[in-house]
C-alpha atoms as a PDB file:
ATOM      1  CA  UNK A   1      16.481  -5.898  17.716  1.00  0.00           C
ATOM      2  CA  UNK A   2      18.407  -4.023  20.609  1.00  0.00           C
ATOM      3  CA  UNK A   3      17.320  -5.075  23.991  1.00  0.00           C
ATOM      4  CA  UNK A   4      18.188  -1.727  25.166  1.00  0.00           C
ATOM      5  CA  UNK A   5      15.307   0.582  25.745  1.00  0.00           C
ATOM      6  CA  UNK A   6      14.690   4.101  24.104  1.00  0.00           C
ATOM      7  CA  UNK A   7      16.352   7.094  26.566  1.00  0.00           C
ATOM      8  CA  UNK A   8      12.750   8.303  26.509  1.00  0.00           C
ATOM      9  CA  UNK A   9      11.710   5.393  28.347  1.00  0.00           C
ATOM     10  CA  UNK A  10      14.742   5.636  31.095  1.00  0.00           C
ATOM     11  CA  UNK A  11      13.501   6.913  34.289  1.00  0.00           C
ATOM     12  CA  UNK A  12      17.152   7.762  35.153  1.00  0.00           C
ATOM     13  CA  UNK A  13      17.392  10.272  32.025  1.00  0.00           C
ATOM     14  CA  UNK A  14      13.400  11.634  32.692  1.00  0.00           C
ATOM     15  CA  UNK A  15      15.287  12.127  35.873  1.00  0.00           C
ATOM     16  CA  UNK A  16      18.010  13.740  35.037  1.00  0.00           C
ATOM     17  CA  UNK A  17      16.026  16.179  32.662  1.00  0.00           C
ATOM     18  CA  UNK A  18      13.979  17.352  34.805  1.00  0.00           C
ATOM     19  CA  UNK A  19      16.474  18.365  37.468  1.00  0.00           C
ATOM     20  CA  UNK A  20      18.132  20.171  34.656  1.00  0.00           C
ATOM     21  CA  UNK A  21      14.297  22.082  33.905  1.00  0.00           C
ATOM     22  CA  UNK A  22      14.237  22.662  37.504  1.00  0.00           C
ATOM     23  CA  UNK A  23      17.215  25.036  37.759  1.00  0.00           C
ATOM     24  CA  UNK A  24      15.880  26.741  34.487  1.00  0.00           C
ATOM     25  CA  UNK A  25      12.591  27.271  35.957  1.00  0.00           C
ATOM     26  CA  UNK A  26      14.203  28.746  38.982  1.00  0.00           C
ATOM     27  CA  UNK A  27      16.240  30.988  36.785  1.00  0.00           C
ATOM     28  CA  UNK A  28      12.959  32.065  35.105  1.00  0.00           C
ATOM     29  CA  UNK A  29      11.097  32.570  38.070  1.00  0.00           C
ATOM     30  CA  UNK A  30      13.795  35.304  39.012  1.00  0.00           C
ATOM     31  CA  UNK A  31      13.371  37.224  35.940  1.00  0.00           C
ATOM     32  CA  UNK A  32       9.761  36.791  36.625  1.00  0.00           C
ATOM     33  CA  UNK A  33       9.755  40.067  38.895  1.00  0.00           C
ATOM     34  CA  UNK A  34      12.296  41.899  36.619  1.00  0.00           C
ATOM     35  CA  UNK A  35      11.791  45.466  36.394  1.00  0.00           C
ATOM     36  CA  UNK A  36      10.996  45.378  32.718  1.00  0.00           C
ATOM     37  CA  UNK A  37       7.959  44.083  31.567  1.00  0.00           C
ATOM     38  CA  UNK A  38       9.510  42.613  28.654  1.00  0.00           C
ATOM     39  CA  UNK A  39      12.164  40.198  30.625  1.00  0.00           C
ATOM     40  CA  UNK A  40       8.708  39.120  32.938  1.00  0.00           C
ATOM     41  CA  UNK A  41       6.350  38.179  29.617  1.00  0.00           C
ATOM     42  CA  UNK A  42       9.870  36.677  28.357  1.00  0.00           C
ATOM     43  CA  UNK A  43      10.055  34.763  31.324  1.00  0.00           C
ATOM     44  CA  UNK A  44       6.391  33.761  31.854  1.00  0.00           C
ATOM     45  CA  UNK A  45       6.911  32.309  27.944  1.00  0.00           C
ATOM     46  CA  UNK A  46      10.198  30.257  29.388  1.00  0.00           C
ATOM     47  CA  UNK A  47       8.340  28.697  32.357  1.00  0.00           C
ATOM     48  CA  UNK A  48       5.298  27.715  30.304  1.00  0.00           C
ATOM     49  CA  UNK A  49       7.723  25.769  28.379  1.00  0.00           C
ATOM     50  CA  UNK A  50       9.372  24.176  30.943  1.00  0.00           C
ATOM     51  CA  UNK A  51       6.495  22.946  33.352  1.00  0.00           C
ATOM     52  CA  UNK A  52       5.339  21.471  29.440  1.00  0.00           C
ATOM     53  CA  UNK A  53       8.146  19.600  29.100  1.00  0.00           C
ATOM     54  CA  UNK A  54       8.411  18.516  32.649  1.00  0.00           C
ATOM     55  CA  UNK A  55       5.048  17.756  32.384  1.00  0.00           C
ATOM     56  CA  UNK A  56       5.521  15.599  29.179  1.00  0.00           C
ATOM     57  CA  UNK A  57       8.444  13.660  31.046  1.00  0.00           C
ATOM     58  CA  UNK A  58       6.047  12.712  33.752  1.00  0.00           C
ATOM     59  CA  UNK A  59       3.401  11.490  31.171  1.00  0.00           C
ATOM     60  CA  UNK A  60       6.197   9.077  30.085  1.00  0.00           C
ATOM     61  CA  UNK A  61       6.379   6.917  33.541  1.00  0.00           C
ATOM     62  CA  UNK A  62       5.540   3.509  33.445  1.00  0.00           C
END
């Protein structure tokens, strides 16, 4: 058995990740107040699934 814990379970990757979702989400916020009304319910669908998965990564502290 490895005594190495699952990357899940590393707060330095949860870390990492969500830094990564947080220049996403500020990407997606832009196109939030695009013109087109297609690129905003585009973007409202990519921030809902970030703030899950950051979300998610929180739920994962010990």
């Amino acid at each position: 058995m490895s005594d190495q814990q699952p990357a899940s379970d590393d707060p330095s990757m949860r870390h990492d990740v969500r830094n990564m979702l947080a220049t996403a989400l500020l990407a997606a916020d832009l196109l939030s107040a695009h013109a087109d009304p297609a690129v905003r319910r585009q973007a409202e669908t990519i921030i809902a699934a970030i703030e899950s998965a950051t979300a998610r990564l929180k739920g994962q502290r010990k």
